[in-house]
PDBML (XML) file of the C-alpha atoms, coordinates in Angstrom:
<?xml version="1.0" encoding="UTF-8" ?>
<PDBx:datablock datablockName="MODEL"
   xmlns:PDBx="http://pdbml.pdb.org/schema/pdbx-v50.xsd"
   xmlns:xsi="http://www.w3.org/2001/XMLSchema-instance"
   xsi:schemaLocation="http://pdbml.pdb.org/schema/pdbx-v50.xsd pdbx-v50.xsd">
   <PDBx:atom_siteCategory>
      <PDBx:atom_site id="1">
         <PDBx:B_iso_or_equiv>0.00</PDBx:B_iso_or_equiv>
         <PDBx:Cartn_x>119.844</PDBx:Cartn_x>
         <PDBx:Cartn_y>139.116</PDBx:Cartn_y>
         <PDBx:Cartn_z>87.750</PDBx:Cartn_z>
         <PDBx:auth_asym_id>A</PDBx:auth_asym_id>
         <PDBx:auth_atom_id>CA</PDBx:auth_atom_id>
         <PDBx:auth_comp_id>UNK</PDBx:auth_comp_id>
         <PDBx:auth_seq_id>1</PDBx:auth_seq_id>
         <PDBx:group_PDB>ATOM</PDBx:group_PDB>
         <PDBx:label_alt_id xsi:nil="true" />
         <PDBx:label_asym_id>A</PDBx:label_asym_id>
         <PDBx:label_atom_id>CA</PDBx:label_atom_id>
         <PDBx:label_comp_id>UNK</PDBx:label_comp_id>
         <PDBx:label_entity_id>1</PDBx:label_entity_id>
         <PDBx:label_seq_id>1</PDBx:label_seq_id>
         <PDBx:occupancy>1.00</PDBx:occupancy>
         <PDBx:pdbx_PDB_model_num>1</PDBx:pdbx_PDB_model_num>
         <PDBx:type_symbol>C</PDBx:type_symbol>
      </PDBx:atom_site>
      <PDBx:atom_site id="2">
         <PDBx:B_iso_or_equiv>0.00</PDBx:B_iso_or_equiv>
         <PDBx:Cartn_x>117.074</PDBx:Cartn_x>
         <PDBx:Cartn_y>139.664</PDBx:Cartn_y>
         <PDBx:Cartn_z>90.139</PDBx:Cartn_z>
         <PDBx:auth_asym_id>A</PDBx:auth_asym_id>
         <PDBx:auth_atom_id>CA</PDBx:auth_atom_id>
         <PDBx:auth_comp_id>UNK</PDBx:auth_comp_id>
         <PDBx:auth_seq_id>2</PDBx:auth_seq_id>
         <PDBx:group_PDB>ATOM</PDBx:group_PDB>
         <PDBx:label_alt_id xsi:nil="true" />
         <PDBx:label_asym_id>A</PDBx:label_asym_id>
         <PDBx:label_atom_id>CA</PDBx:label_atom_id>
         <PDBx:label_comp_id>UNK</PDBx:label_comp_id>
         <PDBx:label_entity_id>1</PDBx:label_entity_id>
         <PDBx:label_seq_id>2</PDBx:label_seq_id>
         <PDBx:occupancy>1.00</PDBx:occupancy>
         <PDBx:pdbx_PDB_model_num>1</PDBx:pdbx_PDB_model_num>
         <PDBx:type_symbol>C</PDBx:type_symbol>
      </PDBx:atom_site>
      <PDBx:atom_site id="3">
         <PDBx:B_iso_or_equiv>0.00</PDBx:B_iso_or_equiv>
         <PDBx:Cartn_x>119.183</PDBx:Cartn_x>
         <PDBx:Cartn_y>140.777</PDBx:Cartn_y>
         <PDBx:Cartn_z>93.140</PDBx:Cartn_z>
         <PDBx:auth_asym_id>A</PDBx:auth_asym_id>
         <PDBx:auth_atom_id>CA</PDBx:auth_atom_id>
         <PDBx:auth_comp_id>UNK</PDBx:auth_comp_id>
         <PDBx:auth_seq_id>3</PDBx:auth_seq_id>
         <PDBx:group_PDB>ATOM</PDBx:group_PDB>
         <PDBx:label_alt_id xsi:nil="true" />
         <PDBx:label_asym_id>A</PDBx:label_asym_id>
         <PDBx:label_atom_id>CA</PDBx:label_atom_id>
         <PDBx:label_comp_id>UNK</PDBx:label_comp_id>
         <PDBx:label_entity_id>1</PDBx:label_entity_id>
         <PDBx:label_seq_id>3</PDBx:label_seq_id>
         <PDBx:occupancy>1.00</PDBx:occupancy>
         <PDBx:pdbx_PDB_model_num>1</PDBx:pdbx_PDB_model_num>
         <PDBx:type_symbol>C</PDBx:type_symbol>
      </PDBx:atom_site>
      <PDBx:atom_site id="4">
         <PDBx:B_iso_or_equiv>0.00</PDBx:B_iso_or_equiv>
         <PDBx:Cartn_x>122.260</PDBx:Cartn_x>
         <PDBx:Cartn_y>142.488</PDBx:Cartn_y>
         <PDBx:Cartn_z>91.496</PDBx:Cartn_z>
         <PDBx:auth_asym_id>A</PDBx:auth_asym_id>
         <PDBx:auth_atom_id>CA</PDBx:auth_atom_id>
         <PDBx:auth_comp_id>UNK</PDBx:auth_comp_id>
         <PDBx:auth_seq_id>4</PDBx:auth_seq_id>
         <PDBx:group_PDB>ATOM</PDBx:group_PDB>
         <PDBx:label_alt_id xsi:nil="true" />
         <PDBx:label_asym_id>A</PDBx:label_asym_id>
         <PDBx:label_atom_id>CA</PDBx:label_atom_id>
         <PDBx:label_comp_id>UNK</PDBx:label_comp_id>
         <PDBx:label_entity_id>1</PDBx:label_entity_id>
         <PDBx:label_seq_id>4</PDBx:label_seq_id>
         <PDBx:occupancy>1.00</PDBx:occupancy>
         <PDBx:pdbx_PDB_model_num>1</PDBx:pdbx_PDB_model_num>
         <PDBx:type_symbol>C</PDBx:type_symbol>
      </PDBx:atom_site>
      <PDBx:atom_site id="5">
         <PDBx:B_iso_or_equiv>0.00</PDBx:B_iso_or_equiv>
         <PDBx:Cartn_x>120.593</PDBx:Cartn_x>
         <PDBx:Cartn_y>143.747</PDBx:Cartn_y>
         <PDBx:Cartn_z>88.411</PDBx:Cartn_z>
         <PDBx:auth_asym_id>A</PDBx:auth_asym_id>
         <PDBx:auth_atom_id>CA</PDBx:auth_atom_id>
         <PDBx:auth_comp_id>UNK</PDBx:auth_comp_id>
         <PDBx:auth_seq_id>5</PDBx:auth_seq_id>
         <PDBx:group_PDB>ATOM</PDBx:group_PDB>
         <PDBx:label_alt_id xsi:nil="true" />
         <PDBx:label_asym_id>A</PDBx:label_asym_id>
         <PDBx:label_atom_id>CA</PDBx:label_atom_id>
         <PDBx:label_comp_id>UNK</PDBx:label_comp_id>
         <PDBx:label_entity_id>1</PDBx:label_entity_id>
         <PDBx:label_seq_id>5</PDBx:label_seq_id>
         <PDBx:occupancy>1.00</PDBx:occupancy>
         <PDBx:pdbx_PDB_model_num>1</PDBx:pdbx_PDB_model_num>
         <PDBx:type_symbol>C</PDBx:type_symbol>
      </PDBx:atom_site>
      <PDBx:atom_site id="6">
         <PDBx:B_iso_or_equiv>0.00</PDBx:B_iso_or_equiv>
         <PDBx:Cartn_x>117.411</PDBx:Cartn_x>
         <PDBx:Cartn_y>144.459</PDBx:Cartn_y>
         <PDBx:Cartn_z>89.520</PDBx:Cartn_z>
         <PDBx:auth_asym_id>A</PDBx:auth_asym_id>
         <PDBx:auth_atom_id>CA</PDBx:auth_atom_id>
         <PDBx:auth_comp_id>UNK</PDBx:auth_comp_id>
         <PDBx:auth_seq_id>6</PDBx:auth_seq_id>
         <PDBx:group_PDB>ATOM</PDBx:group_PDB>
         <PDBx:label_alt_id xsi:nil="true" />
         <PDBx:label_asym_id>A</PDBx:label_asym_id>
         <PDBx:label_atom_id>CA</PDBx:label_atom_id>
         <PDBx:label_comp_id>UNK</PDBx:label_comp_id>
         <PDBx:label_entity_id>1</PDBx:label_entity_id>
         <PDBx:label_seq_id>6</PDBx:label_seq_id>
         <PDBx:occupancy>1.00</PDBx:occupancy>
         <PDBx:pdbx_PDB_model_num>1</PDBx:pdbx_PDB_model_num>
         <PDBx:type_symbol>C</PDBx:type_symbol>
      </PDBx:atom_site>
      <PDBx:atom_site id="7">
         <PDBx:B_iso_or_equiv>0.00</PDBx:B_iso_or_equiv>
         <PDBx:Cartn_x>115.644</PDBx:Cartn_x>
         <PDBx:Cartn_y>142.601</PDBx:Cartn_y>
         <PDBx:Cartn_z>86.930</PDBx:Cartn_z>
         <PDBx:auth_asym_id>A</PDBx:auth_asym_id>
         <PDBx:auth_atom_id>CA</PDBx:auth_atom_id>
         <PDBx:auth_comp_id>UNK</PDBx:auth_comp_id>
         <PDBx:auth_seq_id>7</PDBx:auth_seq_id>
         <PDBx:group_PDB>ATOM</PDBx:group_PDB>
         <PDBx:label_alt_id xsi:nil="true" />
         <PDBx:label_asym_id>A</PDBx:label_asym_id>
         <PDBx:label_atom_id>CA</PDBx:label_atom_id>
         <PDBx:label_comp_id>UNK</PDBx:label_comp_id>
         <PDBx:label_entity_id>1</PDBx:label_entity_id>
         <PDBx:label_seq_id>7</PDBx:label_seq_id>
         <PDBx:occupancy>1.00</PDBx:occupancy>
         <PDBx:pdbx_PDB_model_num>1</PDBx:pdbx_PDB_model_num>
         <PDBx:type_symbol>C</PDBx:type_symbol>
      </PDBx:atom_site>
      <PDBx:atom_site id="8">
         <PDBx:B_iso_or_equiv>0.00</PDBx:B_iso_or_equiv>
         <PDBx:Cartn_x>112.349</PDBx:Cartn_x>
         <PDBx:Cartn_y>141.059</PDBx:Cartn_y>
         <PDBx:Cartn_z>86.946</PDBx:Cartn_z>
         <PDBx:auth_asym_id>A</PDBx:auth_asym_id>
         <PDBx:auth_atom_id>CA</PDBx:auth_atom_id>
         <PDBx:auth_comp_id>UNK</PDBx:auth_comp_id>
         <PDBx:auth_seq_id>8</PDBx:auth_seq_id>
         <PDBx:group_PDB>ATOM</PDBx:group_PDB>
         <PDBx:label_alt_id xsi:nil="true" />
         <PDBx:label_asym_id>A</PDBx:label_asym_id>
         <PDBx:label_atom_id>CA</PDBx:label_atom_id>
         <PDBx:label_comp_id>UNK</PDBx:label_comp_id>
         <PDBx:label_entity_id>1</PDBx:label_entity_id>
         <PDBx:label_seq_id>8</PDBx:label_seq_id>
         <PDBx:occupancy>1.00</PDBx:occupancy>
         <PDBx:pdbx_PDB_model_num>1</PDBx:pdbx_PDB_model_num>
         <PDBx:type_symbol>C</PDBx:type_symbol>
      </PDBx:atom_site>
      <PDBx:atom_site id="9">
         <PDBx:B_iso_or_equiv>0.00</PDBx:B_iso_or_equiv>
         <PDBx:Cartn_x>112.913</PDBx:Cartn_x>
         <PDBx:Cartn_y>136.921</PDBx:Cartn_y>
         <PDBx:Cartn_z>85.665</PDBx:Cartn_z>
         <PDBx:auth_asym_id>A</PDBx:auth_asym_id>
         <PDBx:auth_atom_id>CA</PDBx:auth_atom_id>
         <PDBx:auth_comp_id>UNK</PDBx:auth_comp_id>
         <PDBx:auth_seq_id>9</PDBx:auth_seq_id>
         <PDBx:group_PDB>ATOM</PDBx:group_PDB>
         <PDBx:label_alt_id xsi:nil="true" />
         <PDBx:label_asym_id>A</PDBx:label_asym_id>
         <PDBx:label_atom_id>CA</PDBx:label_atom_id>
         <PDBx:label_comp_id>UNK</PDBx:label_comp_id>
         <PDBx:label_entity_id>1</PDBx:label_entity_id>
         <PDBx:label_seq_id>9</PDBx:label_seq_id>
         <PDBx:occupancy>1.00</PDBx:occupancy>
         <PDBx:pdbx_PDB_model_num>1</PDBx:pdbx_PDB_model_num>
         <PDBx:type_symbol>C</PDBx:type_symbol>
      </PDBx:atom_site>
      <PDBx:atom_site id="10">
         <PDBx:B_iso_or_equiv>0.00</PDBx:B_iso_or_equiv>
         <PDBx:Cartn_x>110.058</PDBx:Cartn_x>
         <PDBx:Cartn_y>134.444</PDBx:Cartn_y>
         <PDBx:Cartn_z>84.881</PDBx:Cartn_z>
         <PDBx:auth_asym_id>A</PDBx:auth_asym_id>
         <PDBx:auth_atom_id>CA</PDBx:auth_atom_id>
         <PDBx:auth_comp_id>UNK</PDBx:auth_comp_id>
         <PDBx:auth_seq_id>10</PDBx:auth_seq_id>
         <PDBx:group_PDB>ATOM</PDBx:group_PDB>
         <PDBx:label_alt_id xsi:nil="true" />
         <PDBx:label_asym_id>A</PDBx:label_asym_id>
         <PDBx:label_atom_id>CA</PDBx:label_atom_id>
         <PDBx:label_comp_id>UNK</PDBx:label_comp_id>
         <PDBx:label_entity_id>1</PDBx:label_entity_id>
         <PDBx:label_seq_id>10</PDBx:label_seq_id>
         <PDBx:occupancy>1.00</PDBx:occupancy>
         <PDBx:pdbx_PDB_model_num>1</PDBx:pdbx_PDB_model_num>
         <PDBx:type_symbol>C</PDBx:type_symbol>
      </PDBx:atom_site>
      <PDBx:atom_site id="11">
         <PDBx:B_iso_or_equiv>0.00</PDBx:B_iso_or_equiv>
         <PDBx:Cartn_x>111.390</PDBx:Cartn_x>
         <PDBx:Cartn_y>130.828</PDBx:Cartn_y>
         <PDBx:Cartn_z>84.285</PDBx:Cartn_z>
         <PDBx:auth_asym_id>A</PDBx:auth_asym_id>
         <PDBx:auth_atom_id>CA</PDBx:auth_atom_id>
         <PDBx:auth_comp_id>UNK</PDBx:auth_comp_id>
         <PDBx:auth_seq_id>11</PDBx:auth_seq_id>
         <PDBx:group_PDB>ATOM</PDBx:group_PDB>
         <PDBx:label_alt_id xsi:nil="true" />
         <PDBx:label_asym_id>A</PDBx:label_asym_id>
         <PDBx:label_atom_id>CA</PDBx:label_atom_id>
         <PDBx:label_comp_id>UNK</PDBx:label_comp_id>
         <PDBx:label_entity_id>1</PDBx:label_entity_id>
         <PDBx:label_seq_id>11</PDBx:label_seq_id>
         <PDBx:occupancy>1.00</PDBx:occupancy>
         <PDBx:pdbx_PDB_model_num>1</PDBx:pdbx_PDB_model_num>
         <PDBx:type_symbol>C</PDBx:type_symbol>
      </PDBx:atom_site>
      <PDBx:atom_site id="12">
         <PDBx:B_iso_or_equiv>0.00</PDBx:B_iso_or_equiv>
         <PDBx:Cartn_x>109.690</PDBx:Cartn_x>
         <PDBx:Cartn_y>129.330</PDBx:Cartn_y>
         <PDBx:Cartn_z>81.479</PDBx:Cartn_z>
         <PDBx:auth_asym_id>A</PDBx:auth_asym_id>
         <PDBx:auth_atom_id>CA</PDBx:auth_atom_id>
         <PDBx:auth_comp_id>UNK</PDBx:auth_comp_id>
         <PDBx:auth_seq_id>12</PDBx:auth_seq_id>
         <PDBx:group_PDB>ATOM</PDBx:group_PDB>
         <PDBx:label_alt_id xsi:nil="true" />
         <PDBx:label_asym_id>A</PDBx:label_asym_id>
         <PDBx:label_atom_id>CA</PDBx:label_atom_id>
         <PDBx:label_comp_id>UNK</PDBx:label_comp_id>
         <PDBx:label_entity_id>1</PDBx:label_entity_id>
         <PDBx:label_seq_id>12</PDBx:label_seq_id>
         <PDBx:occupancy>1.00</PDBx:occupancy>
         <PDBx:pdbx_PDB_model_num>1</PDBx:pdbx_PDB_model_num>
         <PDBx:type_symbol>C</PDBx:type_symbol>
      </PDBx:atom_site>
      <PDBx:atom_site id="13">
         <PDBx:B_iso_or_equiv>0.00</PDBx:B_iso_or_equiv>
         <PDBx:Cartn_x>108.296</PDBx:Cartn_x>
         <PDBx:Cartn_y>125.875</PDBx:Cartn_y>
         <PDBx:Cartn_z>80.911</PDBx:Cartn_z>
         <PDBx:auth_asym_id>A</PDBx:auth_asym_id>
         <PDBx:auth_atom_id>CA</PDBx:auth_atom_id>
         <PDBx:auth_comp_id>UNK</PDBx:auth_comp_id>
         <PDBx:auth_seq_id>13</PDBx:auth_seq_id>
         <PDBx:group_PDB>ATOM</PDBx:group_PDB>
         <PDBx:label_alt_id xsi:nil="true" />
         <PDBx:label_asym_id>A</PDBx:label_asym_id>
         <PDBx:label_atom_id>CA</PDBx:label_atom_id>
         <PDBx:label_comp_id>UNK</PDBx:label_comp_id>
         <PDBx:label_entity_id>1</PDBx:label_entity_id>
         <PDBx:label_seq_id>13</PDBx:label_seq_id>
         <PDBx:occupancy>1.00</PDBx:occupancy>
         <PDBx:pdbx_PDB_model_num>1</PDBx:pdbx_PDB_model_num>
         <PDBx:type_symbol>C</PDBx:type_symbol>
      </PDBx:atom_site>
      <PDBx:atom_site id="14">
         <PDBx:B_iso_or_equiv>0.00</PDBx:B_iso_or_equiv>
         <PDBx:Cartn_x>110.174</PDBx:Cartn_x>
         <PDBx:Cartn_y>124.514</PDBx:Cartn_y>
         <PDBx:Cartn_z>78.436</PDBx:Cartn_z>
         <PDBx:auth_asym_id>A</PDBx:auth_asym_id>
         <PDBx:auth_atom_id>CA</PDBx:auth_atom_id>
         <PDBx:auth_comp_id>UNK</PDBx:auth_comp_id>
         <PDBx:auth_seq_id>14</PDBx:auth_seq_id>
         <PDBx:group_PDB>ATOM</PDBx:group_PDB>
         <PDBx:label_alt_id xsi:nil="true" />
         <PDBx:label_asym_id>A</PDBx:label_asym_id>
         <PDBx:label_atom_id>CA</PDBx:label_atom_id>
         <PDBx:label_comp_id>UNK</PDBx:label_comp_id>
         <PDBx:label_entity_id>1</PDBx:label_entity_id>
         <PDBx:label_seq_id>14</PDBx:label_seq_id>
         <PDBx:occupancy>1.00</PDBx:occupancy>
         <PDBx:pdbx_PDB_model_num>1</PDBx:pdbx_PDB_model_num>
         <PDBx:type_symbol>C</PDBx:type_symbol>
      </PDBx:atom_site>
      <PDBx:atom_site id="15">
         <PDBx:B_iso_or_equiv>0.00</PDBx:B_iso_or_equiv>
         <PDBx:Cartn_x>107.979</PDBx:Cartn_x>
         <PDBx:Cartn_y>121.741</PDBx:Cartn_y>
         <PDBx:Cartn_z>76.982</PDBx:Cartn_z>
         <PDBx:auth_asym_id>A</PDBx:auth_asym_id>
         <PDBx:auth_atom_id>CA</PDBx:auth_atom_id>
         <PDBx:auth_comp_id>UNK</PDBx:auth_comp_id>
         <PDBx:auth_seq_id>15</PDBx:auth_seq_id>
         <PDBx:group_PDB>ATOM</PDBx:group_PDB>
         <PDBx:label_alt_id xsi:nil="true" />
         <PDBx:label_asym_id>A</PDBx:label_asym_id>
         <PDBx:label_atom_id>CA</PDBx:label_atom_id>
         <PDBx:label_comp_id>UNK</PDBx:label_comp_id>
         <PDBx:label_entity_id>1</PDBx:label_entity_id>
         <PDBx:label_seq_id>15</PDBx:label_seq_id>
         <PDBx:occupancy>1.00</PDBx:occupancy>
         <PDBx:pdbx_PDB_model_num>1</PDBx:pdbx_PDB_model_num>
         <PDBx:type_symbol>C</PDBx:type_symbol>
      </PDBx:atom_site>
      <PDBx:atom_site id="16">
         <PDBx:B_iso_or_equiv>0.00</PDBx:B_iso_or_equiv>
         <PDBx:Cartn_x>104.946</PDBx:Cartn_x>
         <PDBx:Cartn_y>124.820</PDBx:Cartn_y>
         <PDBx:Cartn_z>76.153</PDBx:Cartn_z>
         <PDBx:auth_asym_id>A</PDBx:auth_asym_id>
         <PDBx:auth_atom_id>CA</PDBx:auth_atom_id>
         <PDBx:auth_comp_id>UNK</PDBx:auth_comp_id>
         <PDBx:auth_seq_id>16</PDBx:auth_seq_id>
         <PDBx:group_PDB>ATOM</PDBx:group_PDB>
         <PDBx:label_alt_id xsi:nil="true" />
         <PDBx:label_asym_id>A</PDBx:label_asym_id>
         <PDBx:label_atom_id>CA</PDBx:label_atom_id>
         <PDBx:label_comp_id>UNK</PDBx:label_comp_id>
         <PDBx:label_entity_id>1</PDBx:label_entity_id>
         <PDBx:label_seq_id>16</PDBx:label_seq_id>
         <PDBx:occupancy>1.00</PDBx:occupancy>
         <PDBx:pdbx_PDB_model_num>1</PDBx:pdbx_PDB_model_num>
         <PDBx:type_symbol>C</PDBx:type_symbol>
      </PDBx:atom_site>
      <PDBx:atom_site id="17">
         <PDBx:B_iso_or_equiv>0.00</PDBx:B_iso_or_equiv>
         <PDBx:Cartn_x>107.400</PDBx:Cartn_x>
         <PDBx:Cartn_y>126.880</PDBx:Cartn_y>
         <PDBx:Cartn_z>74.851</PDBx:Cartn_z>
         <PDBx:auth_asym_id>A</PDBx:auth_asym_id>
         <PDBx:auth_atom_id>CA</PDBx:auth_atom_id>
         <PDBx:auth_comp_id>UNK</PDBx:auth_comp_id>
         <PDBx:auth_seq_id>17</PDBx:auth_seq_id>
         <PDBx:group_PDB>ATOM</PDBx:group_PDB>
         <PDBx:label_alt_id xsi:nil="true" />
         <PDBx:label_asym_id>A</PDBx:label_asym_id>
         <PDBx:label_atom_id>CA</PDBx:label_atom_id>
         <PDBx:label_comp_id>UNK</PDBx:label_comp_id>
         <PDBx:label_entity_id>1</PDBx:label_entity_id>
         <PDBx:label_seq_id>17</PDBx:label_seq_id>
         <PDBx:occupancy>1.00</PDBx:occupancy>
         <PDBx:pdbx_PDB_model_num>1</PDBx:pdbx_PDB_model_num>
         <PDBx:type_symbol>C</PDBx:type_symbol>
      </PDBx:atom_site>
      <PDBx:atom_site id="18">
         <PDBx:B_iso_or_equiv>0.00</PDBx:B_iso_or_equiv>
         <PDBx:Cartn_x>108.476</PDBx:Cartn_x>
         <PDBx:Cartn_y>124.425</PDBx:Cartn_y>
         <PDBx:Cartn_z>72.307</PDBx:Cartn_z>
         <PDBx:auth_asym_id>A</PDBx:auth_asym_id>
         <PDBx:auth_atom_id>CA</PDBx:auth_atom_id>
         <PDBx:auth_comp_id>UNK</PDBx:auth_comp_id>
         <PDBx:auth_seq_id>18</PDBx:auth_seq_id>
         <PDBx:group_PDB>ATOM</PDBx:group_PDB>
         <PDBx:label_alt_id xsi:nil="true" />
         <PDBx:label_asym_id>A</PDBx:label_asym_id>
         <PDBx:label_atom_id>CA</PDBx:label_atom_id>
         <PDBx:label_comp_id>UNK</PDBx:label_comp_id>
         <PDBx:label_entity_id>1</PDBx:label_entity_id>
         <PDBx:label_seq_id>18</PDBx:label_seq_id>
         <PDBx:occupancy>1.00</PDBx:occupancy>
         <PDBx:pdbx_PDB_model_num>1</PDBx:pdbx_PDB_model_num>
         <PDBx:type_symbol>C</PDBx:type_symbol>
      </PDBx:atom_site>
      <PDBx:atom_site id="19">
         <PDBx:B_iso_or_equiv>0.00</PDBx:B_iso_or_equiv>
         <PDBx:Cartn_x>104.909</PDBx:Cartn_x>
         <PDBx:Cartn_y>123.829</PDBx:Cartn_y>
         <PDBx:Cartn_z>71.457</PDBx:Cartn_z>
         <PDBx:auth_asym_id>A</PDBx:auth_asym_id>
         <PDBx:auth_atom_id>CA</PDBx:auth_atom_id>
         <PDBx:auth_comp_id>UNK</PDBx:auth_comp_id>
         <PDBx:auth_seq_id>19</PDBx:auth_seq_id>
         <PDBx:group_PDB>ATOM</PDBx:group_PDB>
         <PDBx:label_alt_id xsi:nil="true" />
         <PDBx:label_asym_id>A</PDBx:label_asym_id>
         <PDBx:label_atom_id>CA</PDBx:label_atom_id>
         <PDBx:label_comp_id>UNK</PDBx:label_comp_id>
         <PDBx:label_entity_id>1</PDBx:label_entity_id>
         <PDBx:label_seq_id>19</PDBx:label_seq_id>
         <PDBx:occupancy>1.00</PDBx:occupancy>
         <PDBx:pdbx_PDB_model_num>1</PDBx:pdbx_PDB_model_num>
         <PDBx:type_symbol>C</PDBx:type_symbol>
      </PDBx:atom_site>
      <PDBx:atom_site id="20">
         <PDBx:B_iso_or_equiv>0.00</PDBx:B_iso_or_equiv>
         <PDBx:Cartn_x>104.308</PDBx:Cartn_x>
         <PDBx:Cartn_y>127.681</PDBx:Cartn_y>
         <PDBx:Cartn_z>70.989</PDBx:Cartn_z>
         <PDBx:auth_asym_id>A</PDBx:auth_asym_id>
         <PDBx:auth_atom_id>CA</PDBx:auth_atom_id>
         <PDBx:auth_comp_id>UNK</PDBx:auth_comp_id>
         <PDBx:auth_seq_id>20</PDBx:auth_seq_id>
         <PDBx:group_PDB>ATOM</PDBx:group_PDB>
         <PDBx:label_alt_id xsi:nil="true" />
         <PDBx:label_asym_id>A</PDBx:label_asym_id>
         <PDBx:label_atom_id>CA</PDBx:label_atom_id>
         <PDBx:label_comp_id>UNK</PDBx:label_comp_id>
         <PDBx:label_entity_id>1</PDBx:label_entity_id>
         <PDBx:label_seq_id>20</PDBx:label_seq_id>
         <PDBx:occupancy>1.00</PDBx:occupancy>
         <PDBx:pdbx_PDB_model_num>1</PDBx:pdbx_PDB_model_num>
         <PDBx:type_symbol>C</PDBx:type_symbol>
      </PDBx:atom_site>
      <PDBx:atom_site id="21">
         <PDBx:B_iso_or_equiv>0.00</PDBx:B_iso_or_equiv>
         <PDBx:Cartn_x>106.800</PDBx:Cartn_x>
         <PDBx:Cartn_y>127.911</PDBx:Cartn_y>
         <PDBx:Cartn_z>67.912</PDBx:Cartn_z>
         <PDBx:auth_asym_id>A</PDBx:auth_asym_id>
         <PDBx:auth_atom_id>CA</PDBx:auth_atom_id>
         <PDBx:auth_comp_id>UNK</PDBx:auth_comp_id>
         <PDBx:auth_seq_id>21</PDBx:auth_seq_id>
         <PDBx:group_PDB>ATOM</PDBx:group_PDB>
         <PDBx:label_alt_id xsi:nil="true" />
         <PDBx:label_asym_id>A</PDBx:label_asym_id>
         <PDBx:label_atom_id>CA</PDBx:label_atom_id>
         <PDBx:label_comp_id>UNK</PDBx:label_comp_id>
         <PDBx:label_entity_id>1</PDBx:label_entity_id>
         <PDBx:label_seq_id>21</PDBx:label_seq_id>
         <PDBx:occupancy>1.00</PDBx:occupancy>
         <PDBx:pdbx_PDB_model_num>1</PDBx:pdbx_PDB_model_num>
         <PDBx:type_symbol>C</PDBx:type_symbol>
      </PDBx:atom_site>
      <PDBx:atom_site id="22">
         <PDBx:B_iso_or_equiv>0.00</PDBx:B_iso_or_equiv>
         <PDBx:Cartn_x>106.126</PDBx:Cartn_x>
         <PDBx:Cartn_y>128.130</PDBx:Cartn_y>
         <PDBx:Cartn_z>64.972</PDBx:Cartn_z>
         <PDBx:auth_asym_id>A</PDBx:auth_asym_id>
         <PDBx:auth_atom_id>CA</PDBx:auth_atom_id>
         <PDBx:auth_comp_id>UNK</PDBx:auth_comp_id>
         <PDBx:auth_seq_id>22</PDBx:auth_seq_id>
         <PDBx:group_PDB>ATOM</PDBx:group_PDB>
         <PDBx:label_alt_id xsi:nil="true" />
         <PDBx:label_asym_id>A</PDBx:label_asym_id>
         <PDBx:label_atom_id>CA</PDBx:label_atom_id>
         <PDBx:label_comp_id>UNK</PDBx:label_comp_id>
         <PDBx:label_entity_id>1</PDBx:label_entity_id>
         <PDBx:label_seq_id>22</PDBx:label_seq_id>
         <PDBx:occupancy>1.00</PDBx:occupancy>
         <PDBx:pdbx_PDB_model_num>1</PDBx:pdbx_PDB_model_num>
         <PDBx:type_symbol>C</PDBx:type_symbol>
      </PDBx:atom_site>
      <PDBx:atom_site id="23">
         <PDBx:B_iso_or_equiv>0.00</PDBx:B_iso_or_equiv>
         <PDBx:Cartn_x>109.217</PDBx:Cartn_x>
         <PDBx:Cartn_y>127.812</PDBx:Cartn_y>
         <PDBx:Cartn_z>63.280</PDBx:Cartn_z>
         <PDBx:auth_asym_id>A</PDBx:auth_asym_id>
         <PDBx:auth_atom_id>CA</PDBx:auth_atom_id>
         <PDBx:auth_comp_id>UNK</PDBx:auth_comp_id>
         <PDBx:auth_seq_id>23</PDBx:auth_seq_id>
         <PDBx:group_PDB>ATOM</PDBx:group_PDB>
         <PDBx:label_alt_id xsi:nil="true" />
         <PDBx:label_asym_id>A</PDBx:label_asym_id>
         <PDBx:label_atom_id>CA</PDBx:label_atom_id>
         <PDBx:label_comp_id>UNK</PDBx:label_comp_id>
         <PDBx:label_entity_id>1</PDBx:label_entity_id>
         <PDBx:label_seq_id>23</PDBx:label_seq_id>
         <PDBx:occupancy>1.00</PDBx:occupancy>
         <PDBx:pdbx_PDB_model_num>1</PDBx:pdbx_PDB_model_num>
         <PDBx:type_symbol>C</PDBx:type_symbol>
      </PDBx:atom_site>
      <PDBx:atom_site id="24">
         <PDBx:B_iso_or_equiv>0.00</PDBx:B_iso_or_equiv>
         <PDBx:Cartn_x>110.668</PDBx:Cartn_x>
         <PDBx:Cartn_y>124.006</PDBx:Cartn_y>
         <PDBx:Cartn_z>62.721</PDBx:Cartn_z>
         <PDBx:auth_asym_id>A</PDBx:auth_asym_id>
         <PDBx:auth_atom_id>CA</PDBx:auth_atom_id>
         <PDBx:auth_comp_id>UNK</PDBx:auth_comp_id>
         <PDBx:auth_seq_id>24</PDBx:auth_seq_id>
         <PDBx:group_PDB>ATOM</PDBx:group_PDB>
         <PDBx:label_alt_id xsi:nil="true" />
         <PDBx:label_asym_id>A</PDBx:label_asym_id>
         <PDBx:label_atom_id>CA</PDBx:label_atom_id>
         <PDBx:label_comp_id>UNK</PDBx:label_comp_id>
         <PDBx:label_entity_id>1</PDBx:label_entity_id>
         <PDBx:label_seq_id>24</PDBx:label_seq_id>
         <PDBx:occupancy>1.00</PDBx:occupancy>
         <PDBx:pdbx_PDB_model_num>1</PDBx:pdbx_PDB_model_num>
         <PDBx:type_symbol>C</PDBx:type_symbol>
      </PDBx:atom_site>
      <PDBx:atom_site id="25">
         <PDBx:B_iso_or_equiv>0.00</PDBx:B_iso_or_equiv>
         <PDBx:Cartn_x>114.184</PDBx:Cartn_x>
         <PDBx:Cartn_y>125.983</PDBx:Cartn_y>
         <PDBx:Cartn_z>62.913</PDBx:Cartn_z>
         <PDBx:auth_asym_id>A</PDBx:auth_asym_id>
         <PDBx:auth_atom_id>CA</PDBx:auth_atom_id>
         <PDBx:auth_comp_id>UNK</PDBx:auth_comp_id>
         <PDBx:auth_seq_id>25</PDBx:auth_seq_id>
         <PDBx:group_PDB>ATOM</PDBx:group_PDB>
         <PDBx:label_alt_id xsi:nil="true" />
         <PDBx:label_asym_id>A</PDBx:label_asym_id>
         <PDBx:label_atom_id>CA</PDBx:label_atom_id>
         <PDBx:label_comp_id>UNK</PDBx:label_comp_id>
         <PDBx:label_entity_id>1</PDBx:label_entity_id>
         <PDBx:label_seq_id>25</PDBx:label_seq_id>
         <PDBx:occupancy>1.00</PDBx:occupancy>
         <PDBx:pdbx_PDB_model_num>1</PDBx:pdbx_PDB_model_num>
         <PDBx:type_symbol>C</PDBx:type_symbol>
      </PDBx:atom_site>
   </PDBx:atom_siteCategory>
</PDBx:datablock>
């Protein structure tokens, strides 16, 4: 996505994302 699209892409961590939501769904 970065070269061909052009896009700017940040991997996430996923551990702190899980922690960030609020949702048990």
């Amino acid at each position: 996505l970065v070269e061909q699209a052009g896009w700017s892409v940040d991997l996430a961590h996923p551990g702190y994302v899980h922690r960030l939501k609020q949702s048990p769904d």
